[in-house]
N, C-alpha and C. Protein backbone atom coordinates (compact mmCIF):
# COMPACT_ATOMS: atom_id res chain seq x y z
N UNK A 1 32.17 62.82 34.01
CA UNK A 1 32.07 61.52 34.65
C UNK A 1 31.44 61.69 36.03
N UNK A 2 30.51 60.78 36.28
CA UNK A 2 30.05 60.81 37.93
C UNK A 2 31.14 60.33 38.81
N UNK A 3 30.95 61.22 39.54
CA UNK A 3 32.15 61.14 40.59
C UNK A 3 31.32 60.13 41.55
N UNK A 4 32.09 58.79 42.31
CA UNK A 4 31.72 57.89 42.83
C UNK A 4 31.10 58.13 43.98
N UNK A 5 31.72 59.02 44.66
CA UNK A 5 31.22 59.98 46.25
C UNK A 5 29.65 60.41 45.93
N UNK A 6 29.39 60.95 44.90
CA UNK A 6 28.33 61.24 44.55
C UNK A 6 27.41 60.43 43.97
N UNK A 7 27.82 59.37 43.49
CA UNK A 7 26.61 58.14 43.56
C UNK A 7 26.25 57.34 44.49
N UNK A 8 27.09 57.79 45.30
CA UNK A 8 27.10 56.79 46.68
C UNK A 8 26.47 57.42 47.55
N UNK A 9 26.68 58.60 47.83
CA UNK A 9 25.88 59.52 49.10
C UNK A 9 24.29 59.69 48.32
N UNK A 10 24.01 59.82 46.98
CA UNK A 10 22.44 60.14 46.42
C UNK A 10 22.22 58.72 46.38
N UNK A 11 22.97 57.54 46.32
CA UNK A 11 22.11 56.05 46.76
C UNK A 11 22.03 56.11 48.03
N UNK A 12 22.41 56.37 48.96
CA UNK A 12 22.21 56.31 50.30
C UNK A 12 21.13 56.83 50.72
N UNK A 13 20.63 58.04 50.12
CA UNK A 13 19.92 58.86 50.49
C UNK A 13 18.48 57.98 50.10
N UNK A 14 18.10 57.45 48.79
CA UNK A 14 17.20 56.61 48.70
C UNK A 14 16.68 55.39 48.94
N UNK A 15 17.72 55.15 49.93
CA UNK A 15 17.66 54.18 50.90
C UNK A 15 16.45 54.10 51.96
N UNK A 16 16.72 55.65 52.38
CA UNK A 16 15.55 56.11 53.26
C UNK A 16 14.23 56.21 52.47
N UNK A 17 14.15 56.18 51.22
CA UNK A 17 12.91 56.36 50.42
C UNK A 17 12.49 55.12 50.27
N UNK A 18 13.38 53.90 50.15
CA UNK A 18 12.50 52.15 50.54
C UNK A 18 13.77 51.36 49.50
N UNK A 19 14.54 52.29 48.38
CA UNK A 19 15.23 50.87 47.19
C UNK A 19 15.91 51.65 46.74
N UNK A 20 17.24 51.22 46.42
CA UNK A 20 17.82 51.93 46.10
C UNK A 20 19.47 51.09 45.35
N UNK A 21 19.96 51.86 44.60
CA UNK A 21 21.31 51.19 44.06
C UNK A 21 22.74 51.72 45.35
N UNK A 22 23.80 50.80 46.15
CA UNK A 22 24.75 51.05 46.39
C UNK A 22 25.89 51.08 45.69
N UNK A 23 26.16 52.19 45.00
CA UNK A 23 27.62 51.87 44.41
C UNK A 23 28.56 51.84 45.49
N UNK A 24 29.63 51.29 44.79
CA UNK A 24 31.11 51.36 45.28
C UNK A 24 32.44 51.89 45.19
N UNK A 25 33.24 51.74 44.84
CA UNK A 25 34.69 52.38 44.85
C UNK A 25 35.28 52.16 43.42
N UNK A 26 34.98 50.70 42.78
CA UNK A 26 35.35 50.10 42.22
C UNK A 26 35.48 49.22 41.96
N UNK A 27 36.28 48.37 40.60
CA UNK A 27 36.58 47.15 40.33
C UNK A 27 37.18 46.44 41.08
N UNK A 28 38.26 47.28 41.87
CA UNK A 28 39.57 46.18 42.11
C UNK A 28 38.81 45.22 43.00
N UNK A 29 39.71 44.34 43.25
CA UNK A 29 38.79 43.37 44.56
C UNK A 29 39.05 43.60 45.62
N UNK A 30 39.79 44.00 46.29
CA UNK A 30 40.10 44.85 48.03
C UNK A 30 38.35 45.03 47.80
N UNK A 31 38.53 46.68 47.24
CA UNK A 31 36.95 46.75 47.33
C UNK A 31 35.90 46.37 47.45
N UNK A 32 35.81 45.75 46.17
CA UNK A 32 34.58 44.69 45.45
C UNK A 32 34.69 43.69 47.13
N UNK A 33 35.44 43.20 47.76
CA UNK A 33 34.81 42.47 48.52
C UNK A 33 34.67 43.20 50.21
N UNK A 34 35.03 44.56 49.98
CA UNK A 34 34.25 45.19 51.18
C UNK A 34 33.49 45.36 51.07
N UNK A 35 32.72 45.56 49.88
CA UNK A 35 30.97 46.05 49.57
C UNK A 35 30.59 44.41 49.44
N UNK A 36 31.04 43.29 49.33
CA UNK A 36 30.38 42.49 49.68
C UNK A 36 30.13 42.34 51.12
N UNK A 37 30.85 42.45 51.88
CA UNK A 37 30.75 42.24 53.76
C UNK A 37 29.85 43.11 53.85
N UNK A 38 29.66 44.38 53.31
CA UNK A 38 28.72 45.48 53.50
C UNK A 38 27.48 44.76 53.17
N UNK A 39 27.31 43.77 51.97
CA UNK A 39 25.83 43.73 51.75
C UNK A 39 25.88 42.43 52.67
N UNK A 40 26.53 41.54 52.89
CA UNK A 40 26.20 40.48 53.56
C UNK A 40 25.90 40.85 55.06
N UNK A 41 26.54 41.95 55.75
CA UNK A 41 26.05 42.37 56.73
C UNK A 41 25.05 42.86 56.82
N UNK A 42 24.19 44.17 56.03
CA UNK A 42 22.94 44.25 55.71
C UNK A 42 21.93 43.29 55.85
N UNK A 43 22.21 42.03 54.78
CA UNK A 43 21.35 40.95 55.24
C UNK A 43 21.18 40.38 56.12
N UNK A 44 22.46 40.47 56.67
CA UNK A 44 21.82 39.71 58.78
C UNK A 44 20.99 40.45 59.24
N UNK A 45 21.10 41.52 58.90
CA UNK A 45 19.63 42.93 59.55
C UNK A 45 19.29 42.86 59.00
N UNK A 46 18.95 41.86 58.28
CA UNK A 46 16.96 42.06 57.66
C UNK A 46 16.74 42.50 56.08
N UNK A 47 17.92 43.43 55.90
CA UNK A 47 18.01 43.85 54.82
C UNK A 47 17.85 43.64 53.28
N UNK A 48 17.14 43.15 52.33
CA UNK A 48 17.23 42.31 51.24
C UNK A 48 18.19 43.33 50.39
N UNK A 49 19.12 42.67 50.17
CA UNK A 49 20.26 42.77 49.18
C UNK A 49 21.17 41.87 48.31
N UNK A 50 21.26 42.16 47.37
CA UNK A 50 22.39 41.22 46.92
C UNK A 50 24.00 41.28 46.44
N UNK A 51 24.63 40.39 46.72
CA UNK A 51 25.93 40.74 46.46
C UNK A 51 26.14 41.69 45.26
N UNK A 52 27.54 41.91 45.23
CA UNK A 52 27.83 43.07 43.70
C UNK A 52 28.12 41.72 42.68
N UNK A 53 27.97 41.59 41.35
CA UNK A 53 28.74 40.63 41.02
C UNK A 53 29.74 41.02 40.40
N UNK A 54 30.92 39.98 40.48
CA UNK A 54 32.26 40.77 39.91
C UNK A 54 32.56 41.26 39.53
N UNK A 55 33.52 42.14 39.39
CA UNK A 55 33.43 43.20 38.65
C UNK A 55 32.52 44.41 39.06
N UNK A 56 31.66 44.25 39.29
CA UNK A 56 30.95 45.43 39.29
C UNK A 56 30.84 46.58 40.98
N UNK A 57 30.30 47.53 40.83
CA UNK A 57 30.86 48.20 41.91
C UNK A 57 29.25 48.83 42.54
N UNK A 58 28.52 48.22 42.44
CA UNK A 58 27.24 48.59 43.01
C UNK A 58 26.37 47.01 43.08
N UNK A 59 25.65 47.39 44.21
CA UNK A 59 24.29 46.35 44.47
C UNK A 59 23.35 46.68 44.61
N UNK A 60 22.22 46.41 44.45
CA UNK A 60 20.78 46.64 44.76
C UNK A 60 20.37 46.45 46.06
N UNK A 61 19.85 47.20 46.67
CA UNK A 61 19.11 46.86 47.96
C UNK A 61 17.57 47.34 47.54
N UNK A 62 16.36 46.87 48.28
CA UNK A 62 15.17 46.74 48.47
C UNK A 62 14.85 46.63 49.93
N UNK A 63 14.70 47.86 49.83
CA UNK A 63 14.14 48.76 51.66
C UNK A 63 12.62 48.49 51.66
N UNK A 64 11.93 48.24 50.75
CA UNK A 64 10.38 48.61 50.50
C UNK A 64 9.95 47.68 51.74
N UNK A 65 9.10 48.35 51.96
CA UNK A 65 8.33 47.37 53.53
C UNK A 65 9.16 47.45 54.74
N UNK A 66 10.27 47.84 54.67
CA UNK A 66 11.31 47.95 55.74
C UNK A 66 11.38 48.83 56.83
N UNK A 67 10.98 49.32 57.88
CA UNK A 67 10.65 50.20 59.02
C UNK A 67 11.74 51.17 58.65
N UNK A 68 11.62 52.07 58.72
CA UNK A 68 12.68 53.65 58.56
C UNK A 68 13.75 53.30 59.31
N UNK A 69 13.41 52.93 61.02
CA UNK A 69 14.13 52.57 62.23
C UNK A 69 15.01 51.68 61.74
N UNK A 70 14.86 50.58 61.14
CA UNK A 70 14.92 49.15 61.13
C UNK A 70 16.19 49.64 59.91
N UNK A 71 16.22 50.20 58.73
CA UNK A 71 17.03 50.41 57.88
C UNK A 71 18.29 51.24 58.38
N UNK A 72 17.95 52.51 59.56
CA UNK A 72 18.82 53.13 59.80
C UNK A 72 19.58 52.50 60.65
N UNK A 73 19.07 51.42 61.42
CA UNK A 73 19.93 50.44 62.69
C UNK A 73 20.83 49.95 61.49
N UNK A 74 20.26 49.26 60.92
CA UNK A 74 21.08 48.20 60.52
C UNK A 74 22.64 49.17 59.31
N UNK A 75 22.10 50.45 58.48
CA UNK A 75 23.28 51.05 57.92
C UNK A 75 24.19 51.32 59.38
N UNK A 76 23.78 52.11 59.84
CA UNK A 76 24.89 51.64 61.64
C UNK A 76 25.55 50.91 61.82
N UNK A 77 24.88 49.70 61.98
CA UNK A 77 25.87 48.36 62.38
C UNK A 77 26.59 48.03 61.32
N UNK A 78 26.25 48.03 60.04
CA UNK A 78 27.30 47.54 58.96
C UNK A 78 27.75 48.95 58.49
N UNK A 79 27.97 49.66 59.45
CA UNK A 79 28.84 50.88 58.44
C UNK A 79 30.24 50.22 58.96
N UNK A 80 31.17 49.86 59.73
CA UNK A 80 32.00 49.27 59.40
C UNK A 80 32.22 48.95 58.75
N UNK A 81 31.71 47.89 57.47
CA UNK A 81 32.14 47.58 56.49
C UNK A 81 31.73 48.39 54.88
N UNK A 82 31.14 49.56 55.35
CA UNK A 82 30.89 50.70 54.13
C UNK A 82 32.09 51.01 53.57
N UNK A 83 32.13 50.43 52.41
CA UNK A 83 33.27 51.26 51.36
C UNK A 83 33.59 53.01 51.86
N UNK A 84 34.67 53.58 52.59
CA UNK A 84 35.26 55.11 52.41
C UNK A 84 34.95 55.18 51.18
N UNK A 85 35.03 56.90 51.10
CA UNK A 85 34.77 57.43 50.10
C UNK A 85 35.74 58.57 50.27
N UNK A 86 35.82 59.11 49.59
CA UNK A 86 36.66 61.31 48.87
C UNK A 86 35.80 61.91 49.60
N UNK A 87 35.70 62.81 50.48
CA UNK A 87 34.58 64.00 50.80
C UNK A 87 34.30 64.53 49.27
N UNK A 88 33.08 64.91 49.34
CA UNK A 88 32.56 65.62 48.14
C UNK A 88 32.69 66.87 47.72
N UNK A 89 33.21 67.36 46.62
CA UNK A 89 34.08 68.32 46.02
C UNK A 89 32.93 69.24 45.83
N UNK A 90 32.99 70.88 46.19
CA UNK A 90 32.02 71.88 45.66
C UNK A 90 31.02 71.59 44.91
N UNK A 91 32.00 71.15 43.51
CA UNK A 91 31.39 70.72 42.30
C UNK A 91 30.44 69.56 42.56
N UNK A 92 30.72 68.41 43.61
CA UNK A 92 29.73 67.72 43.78
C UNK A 92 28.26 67.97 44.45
N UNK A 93 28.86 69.01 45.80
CA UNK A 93 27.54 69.39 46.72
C UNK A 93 26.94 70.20 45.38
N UNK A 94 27.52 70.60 44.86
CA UNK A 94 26.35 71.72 44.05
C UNK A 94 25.45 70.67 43.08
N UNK A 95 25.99 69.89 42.40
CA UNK A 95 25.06 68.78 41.56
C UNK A 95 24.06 68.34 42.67
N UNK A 96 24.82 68.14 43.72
CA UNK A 96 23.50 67.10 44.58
C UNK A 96 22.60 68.05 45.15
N UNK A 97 23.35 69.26 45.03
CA UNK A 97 21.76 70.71 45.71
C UNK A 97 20.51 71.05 44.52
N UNK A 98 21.57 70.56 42.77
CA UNK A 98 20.66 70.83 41.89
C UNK A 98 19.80 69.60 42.03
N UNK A 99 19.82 68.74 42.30
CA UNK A 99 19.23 67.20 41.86
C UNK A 99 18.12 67.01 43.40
N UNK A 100 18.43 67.65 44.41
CA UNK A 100 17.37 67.65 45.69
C UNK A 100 16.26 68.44 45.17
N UNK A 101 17.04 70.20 44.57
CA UNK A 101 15.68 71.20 44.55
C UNK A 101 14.82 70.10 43.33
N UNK A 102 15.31 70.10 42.63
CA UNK A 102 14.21 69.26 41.12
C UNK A 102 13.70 68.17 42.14
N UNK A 103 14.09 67.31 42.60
CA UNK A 103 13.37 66.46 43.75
C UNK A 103 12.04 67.07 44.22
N UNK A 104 12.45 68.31 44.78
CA UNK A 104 11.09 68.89 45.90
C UNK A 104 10.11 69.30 44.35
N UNK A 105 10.69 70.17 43.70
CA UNK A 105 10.12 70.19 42.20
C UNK A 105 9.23 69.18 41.62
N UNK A 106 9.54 68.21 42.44
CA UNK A 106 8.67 67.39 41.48
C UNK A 106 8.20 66.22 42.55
N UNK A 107 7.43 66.86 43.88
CA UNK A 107 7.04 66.80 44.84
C UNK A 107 7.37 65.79 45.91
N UNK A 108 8.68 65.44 45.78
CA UNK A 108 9.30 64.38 46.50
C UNK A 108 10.29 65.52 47.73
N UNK A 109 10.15 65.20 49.00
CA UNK A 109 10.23 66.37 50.11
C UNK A 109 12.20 65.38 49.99
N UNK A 110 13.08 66.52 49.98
CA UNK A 110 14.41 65.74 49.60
C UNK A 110 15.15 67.19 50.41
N UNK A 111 16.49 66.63 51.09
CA UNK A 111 17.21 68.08 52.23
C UNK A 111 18.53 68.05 51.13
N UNK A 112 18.86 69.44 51.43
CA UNK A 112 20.00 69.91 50.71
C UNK A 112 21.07 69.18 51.76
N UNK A 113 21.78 68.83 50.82
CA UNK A 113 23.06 68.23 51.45
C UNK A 113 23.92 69.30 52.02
N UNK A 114 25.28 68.60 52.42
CA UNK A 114 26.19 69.52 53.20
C UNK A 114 27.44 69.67 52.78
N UNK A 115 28.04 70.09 53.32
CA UNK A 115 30.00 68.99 53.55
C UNK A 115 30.24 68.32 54.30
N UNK A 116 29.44 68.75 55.57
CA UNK A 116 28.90 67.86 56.54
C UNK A 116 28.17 66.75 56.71
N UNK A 117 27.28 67.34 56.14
CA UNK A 117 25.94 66.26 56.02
C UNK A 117 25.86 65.78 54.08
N UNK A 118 26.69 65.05 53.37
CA UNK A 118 26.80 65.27 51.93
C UNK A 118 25.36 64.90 51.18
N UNK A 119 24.56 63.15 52.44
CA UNK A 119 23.76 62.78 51.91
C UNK A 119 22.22 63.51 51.56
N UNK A 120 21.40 62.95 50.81
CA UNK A 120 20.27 63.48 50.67
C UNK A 120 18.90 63.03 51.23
N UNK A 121 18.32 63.14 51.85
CA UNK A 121 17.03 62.59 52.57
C UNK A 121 16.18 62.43 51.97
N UNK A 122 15.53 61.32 51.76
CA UNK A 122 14.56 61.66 50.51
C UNK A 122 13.25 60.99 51.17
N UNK A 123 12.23 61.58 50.73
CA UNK A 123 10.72 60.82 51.15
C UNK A 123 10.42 60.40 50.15
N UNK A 124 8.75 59.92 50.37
CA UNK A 124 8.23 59.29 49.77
C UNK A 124 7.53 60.03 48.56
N UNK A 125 7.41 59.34 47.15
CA UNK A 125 7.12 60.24 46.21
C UNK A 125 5.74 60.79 46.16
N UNK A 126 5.34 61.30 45.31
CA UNK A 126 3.77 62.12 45.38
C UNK A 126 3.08 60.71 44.92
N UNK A 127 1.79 60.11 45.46
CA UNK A 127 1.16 59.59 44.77
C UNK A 127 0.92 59.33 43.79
N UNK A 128 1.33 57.71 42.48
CA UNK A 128 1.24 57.41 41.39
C UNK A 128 2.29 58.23 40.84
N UNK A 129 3.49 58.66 41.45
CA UNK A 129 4.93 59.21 40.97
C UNK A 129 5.75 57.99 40.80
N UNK A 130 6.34 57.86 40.20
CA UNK A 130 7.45 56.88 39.76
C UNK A 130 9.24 57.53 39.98
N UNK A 131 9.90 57.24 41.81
CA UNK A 131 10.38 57.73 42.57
C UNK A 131 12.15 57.69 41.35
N UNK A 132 11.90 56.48 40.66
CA UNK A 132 13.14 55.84 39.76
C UNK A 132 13.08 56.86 38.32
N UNK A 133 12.01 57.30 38.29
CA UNK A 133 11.81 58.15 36.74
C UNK A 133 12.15 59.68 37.44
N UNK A 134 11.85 59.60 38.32
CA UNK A 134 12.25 61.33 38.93
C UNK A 134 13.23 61.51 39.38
N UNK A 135 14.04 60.41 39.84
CA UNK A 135 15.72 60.04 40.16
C UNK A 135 16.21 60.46 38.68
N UNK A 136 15.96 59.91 38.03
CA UNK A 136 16.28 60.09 37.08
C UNK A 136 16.41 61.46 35.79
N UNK A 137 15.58 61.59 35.84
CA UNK A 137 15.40 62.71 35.17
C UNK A 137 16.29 64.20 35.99
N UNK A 138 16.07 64.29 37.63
CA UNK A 138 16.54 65.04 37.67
C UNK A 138 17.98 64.75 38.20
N UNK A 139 18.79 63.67 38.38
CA UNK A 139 20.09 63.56 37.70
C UNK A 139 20.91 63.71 36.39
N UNK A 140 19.56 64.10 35.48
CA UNK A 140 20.23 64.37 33.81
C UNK A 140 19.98 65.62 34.14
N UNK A 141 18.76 66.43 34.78
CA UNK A 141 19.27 67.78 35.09
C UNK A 141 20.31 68.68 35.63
N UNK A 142 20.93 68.23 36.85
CA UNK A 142 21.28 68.10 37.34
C UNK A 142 22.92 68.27 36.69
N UNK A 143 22.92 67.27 35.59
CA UNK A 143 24.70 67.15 35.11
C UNK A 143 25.02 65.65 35.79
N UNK A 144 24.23 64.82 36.06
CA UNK A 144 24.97 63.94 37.03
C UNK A 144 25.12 62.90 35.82
């Protein structure tokens, strides 16, 4: 099972790449409506996002066109209302170190995470790369 810490710190990370999915914690609603304040705060900064809908424990955001600056202000100001998370377990940094190298592998410039630093940095993909098919693929590598 994907551990939630770990879908959350590798969505974060493609945040910085322009679009990306936020998961969350969960169903319950405590949650479900802190990741709503989270995305509704986002959107006062500029942010295009949309709520989670019930039930569900992730939202879409769309960074594309969005200044690098401009995205990292605004995760700042609404990290107050960022769903906590588990620090990420061995077992997780090591999936997210396999799923960065296949990243650079497949010419997208992406930093090994930490315990410290859990998230992943990701740039922009190689020209006529499809950034969602290479997410992809190397999260099935990966084990994720």
């Amino acid at each position: 099972m994907v551990s939630r810490m770990k879908r959350f710190i590798f969505a974060l990370a493609f945040l910085v790449a322009g679009c990306g999915v936020i998961p969350g914690l969960g169903a319950d609603d405590n949650r479900h409506d802190q990741l709503v304040k989270y995305a509704q705060c986002l959107r006062q900064q500029g942010i295009n996002v949309a709520d989670p809908p019930p039930g569900e424990d992730s939202f879409n955001l769309d960074g594309r066109g969005v200044p690098k600056d401009k995205l990292e202000a605004a995760l700042t100001t609404c990290k107050k209302y960022r769903p906590q998370e588990r620090p990420p377990t061995a077992e997780d940094l090591e999936r997210m170190r396999k799923s960065a190298a296949c990243l650079r592998r497949n010419g997208v410039d992406a930093s090994d995470p930490t315990a410290a630093d859990p998230g992943i940095r990701v740039g922009s993909p190689p020209p006529g790369k499809d950034l969602d098919a290479i997410t992809a693929a190397c999260e099935k590598e990966a084990g994720q």
